[in-house]
Protein backbone atom coordinates (compact mmCIF):
# COMPACT_ATOMS: atom_id res chain seq x y z
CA UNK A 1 0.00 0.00 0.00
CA UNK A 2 1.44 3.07 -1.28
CA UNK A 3 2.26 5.94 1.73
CA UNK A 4 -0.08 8.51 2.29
CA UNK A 5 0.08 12.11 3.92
CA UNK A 6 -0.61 12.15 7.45
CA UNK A 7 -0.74 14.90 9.98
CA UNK A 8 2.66 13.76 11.79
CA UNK A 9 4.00 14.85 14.91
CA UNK A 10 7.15 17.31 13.75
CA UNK A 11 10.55 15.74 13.50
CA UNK A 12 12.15 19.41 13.71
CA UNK A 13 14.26 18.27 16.74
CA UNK A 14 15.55 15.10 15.42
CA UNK A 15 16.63 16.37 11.93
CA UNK A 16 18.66 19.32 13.60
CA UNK A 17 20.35 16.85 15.94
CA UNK A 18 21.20 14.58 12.68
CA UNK A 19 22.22 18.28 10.94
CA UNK A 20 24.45 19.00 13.85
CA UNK A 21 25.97 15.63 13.30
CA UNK A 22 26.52 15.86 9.39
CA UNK A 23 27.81 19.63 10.14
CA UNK A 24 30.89 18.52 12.72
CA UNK A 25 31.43 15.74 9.92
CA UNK A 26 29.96 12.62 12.09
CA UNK A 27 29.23 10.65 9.25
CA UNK A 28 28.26 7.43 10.64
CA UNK A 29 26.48 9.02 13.50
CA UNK A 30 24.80 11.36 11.08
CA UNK A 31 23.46 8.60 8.86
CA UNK A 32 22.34 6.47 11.78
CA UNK A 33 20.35 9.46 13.40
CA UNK A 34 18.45 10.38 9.72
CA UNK A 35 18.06 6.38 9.71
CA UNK A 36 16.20 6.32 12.82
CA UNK A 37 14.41 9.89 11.32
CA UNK A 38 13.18 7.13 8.19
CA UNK A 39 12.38 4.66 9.99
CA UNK A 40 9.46 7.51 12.49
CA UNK A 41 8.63 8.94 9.34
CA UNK A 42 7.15 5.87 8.22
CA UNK A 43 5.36 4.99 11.14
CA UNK A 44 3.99 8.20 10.69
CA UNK A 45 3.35 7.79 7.56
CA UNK A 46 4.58 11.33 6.81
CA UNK A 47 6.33 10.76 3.20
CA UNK A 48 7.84 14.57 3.33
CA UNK A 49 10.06 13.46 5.90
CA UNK A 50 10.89 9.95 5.04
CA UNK A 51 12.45 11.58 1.52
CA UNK A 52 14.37 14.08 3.40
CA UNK A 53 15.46 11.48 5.94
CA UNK A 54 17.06 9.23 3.01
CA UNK A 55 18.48 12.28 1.24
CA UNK A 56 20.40 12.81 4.58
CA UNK A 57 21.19 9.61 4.58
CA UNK A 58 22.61 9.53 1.42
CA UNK A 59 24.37 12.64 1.76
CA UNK A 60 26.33 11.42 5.13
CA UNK A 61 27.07 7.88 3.24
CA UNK A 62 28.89 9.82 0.10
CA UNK A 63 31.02 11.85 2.48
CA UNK A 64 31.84 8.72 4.34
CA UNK A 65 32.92 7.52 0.96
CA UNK A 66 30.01 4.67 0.86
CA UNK A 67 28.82 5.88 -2.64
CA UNK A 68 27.00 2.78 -3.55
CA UNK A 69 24.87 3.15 -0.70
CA UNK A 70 24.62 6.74 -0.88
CA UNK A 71 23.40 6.33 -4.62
CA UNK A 72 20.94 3.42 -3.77
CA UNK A 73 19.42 5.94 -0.96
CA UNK A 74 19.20 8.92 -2.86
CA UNK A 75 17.62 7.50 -5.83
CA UNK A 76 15.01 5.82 -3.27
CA UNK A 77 14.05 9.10 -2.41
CA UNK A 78 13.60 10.56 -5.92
CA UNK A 79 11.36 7.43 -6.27
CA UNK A 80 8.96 7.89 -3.41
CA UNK A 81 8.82 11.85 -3.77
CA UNK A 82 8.06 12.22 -7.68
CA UNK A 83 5.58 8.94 -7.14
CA UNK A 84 3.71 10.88 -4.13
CA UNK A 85 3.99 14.27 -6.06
CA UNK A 86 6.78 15.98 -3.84
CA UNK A 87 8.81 17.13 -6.94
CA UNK A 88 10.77 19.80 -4.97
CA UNK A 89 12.12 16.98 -2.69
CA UNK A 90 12.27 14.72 -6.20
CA UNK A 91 14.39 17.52 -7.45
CA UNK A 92 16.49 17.76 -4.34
CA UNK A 93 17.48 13.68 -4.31
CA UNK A 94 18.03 14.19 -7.61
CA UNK A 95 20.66 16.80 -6.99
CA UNK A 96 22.06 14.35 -4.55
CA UNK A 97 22.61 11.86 -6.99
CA UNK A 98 24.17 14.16 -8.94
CA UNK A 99 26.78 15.29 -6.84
CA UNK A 100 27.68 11.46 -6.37
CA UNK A 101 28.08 10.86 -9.60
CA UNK A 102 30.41 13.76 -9.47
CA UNK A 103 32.50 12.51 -6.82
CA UNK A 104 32.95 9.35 -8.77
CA UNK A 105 33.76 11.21 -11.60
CA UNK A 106 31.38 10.61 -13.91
CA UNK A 107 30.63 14.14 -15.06
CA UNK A 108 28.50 12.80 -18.04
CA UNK A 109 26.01 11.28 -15.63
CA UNK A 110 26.32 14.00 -13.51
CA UNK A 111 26.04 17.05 -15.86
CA UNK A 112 22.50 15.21 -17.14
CA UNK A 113 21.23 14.89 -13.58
CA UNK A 114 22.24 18.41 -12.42
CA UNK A 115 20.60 19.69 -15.73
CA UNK A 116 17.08 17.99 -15.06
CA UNK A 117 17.34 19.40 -10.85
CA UNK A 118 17.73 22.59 -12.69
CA UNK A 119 15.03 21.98 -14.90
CA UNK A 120 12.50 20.89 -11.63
CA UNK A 121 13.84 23.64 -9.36
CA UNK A 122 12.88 26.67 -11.62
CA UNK A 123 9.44 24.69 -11.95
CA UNK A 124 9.01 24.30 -8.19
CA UNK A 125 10.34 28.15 -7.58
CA UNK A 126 13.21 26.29 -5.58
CA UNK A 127 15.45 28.98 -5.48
CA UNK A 128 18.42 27.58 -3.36
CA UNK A 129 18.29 24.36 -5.09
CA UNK A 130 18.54 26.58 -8.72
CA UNK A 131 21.79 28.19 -7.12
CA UNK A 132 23.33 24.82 -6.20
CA UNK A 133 22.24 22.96 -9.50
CA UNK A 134 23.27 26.01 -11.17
CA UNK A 135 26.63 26.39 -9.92
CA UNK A 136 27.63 22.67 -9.77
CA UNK A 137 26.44 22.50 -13.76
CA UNK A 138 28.83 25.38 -14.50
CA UNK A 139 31.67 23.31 -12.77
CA UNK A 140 31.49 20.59 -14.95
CA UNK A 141 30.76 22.97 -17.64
CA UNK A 142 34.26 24.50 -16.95
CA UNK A 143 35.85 21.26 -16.75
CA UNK A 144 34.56 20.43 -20.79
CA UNK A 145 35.91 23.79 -21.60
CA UNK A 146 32.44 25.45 -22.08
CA UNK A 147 33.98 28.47 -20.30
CA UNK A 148 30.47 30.41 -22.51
CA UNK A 149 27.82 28.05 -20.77
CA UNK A 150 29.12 28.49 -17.56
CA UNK A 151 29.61 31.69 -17.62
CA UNK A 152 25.71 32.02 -17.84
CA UNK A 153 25.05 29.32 -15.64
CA UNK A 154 27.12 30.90 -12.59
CA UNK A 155 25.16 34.66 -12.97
CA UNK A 156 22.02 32.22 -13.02
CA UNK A 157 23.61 30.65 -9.52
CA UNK A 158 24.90 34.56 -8.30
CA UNK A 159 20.57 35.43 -9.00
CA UNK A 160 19.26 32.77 -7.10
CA UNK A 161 21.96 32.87 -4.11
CA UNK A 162 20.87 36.70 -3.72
CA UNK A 163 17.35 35.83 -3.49
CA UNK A 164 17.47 33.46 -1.15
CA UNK A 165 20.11 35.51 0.63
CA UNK A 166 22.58 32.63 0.34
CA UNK A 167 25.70 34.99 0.87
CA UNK A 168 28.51 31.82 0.85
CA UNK A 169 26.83 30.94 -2.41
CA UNK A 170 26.70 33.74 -4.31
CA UNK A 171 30.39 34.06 -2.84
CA UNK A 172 31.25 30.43 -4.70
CA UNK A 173 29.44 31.57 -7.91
CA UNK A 174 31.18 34.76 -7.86
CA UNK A 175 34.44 33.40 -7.42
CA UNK A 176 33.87 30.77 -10.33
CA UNK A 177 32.74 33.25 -12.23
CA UNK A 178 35.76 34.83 -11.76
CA UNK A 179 37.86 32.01 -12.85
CA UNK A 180 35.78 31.21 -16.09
CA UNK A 181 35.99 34.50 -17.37
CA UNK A 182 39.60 34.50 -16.99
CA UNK A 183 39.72 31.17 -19.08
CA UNK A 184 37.29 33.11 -21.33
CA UNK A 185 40.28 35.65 -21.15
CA UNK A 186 38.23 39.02 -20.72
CA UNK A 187 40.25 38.77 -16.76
CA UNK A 188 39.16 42.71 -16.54
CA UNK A 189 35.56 41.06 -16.03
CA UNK A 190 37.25 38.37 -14.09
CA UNK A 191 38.98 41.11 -11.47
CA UNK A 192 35.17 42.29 -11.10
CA UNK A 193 33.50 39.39 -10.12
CA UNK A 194 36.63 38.20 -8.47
CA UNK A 195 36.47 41.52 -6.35
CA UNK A 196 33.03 40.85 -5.20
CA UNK A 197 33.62 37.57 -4.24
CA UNK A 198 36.81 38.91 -2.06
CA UNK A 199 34.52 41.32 -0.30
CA UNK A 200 31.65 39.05 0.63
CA UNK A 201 34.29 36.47 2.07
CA UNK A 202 35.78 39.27 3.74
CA UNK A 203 32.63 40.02 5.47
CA UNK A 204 31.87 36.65 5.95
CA UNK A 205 35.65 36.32 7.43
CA UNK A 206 36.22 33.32 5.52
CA UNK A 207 39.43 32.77 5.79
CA UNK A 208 39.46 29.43 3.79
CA UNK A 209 37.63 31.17 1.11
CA UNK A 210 39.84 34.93 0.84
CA UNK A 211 42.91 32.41 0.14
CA UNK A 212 40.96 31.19 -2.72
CA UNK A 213 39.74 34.22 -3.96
CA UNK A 214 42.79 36.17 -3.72
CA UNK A 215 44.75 33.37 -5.15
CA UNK A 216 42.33 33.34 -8.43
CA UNK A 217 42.69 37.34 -8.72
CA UNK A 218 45.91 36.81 -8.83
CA UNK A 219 45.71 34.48 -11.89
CA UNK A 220 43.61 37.22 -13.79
CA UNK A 221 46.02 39.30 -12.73
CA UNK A 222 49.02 38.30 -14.00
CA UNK A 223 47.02 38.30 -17.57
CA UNK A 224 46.62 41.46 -17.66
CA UNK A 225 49.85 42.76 -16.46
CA UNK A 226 49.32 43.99 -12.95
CA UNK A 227 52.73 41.59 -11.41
CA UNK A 228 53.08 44.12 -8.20
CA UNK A 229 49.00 43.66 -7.59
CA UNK A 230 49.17 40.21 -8.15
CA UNK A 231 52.08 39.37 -5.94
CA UNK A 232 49.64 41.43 -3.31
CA UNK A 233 47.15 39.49 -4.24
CA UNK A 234 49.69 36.11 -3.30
CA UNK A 235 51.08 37.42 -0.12
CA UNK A 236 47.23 37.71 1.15
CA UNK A 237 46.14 34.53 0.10
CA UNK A 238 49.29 32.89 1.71
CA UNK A 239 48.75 34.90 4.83
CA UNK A 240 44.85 33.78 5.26
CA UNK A 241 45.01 30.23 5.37
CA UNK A 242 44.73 28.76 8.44
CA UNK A 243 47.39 26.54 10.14
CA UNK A 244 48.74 23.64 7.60
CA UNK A 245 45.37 23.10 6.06
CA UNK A 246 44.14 24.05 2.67
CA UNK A 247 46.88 22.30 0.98
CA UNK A 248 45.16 22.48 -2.83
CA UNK A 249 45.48 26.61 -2.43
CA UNK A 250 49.20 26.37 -0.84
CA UNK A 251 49.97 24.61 -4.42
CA UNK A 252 48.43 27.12 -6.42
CA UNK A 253 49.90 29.87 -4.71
CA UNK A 254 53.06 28.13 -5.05
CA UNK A 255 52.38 27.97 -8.77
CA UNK A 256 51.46 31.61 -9.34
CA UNK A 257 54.46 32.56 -7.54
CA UNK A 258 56.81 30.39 -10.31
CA UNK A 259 54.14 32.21 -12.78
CA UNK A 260 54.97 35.44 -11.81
CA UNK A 261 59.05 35.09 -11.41
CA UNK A 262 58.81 33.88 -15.04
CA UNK A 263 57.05 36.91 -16.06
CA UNK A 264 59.75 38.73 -13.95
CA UNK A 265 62.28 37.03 -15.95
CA UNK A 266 64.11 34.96 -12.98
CA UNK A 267 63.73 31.91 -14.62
CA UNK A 268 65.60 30.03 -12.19
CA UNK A 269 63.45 31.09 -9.31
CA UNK A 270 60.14 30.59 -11.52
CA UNK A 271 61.50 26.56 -11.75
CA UNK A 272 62.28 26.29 -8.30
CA UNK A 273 58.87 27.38 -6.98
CA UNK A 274 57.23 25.17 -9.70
CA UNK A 275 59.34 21.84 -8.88
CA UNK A 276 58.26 22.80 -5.22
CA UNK A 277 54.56 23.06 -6.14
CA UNK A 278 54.92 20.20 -7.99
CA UNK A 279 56.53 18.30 -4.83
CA UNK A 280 53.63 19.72 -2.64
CA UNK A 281 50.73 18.17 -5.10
CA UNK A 282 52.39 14.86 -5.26
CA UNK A 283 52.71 14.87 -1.65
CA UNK A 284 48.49 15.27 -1.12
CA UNK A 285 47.74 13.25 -4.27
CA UNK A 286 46.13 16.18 -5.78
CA UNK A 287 46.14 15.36 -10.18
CA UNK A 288 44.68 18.24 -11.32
CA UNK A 289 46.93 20.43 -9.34
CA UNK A 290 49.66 18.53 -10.40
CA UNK A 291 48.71 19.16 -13.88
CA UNK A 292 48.19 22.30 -13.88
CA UNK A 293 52.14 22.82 -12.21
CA UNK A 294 53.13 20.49 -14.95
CA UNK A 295 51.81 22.97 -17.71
CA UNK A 296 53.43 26.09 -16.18
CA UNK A 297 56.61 24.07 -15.60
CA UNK A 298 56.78 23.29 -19.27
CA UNK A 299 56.16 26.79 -19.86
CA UNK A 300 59.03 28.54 -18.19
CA UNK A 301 61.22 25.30 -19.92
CA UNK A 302 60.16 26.67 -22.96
CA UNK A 303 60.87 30.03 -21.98
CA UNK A 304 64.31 28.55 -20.86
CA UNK A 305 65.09 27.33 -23.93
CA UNK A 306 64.66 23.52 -22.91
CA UNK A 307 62.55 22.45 -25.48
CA UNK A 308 62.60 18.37 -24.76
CA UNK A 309 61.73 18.98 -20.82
CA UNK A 310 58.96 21.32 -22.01
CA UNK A 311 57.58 18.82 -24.21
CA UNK A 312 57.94 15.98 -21.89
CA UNK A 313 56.33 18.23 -18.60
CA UNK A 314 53.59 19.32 -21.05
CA UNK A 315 53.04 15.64 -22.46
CA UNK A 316 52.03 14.58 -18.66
CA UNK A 317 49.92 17.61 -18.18
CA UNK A 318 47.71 16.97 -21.07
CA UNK A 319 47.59 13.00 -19.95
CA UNK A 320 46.66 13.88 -16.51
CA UNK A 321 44.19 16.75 -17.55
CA UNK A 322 42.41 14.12 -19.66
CA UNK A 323 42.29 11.09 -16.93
CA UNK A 324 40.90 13.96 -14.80
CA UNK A 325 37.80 14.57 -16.96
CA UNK A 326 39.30 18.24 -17.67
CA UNK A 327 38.54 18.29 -21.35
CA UNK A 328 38.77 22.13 -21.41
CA UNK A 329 42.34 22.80 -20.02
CA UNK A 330 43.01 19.40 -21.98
CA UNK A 331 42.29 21.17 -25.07
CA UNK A 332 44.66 23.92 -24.17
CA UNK A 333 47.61 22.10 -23.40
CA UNK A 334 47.20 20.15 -26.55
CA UNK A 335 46.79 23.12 -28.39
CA UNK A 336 50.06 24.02 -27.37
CA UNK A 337 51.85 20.83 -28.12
CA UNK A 338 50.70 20.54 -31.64
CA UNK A 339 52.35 24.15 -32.05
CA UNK A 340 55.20 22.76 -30.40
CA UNK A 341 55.34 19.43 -33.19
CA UNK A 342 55.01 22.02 -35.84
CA UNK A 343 58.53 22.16 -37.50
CA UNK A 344 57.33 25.46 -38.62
CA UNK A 345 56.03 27.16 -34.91
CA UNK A 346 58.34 29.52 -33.24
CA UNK A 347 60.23 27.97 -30.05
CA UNK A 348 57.96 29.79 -27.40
């Protein structure tokens, strides 16, 4: 027999205890306590709060790294909500599938899912749920190299963040933002949205998130000249992360310091700090950061005049770009090597 609305006693107090749990990163805890949430709801038969229960669930099991699980719950929960008509909870499992599809890299899967949540969120007037579908679409959209279509779909993120007065969102958006439009390389638009993303997290004293944000201004930049303002830009990001963590923003500040000296012309200094980012993404297993150091360290060999160890540090850039799913900044680096195999091309 199918479940049926009922008026249900409120689970309000249970599902903040299970939030508190997922928010100090409890995992097991947190799933247990929105298992026991399921499990009421039933009895209850309140079917509002037996989908949110398994989309908690689900949502604790991925960060715990129990995808299969997490996948099997979260596509329960689509189930039972679009069956019972609750499509703004149908579109929120869906979103949850989504993302863990996108943890187990498989952006295809992913991209289609986050697509349809954004297609059932601006039908349900879900504006949060637009923001995140929004934003997470323009993320893989980045990662193809459809810098255009993300562009649009992070203002459509920035919209719905303001209107729900989702500050750390629109924060996210704006910094992505940011960093498209510098791959789109109009970085004077970049600086702008990269700006208002530094003075929201500045607000918000993020921390965390002004490392980020004033490591990515300092990408846009360097492309348009600015090297004193961008070395600012460096020394704040450095000085705003916390302790030891953040190591994925270390390396990139790293890198945009070897960036910089090679722009400076101190070559050997620009492939010091690069062979030292590189040492500092091999050390936390990060690929794309690694790749990324790879294709600036094959830059300033160019620049160098060592053609073969440009070749060979861009050859492993593109490979890892492409194992990563990064078809965009694949492109780019291949782009580059086919110059490079072009008897004809200049040798930078």
């Amino acid at each position: 027999m199918p479940l049926q609305m009922a008026d249900a006693p409120p689970l309000q107090s249970q599902f903040d205890r299970a939030a508190q749990l997922e928010a100090s990163a409890d995992w097991d805890s947190a799933a247990f306590a929105y298992a026991d949430i399921y499990r009421t709801a039933l009895q209850l038969r309140s079917v509002s709060d037996a989908v949110i229960a398994l989309r908690g669930q689900a949502r604790a099991y991925r960060q715990a790294g129990v995808v299969e699980l997490a996948a099997e719950l979260s596509e329960l929960s689509y189930e039972i909500a679009l069956r019972t008509g609750h499509t703004r909870d149908a579109a929120r499992a869906l979103n949850t599938t989504a993302t863990i599809l996108h943890v187990q890299q498989d952006l295809a899967g992913a991209a289609l899912l986050y697509s349809k949540t954004l297609e059932l969120a601006r039908d349900v007037g879900d504006d949060e749920l637009v923001a995140l579908a929004a934003q997470n679409s323009g993320i893989i959209r980045n990662m193809e190299g459809d810098f255009e279509r993300a562009r649009e779909l992070y203002l459509e993120s920035i919209a719905a963040a303001l209107r729900t007065g989702d500050a750390r969102g629109a924060l996210l958006a704006y910094m992505h933002l940011g960093m498209a439009c510098t791959d789109l390389d109009t970085c004077m638009e970049a600086n702008l949205y990269l700006e208002r993303a530094l003075e929201i997290a500045v607000h918000r004293g993020d921390r965390v998130l002004i490392a980020s944000v004033q490591t990515n201004r300092a990408r846009s930049l360097l492309e348009i000249g600015e090297l004193d303002n961008a070395e600012q830009a460096l020394d704040a990001a450095e000085a705003s992360i916390p302790g030891d963590g953040n190591p994925g923003t270390r390396c990139h500040i790293i890198r945009r310091r070897a960036a910089l000296a090679r722009v400076r012309g101190d070559l050997d200094e620009a492939e010091r700090l690069a062979v030292m980012a590189l040492d500092a993404a091999d050390k936390e297993q990060l690929v794309l950061e690694r790749a990324d150091v790879l294709e600036e360290l094959g830059t300033i060999r160019l620049t160098q005049g060592r053609r073969p160890l440009a070749l060979a540090a861009l050859k492993e850039s593109y490979s890892l770009f492409v194992a990563a799913n990064a078809r965009g900044y694949a492109t780019r680096v291949e782009k580059r090597l086919d110059e490079l195999m072009d008897p004809v091309s200049p040798a930078i």
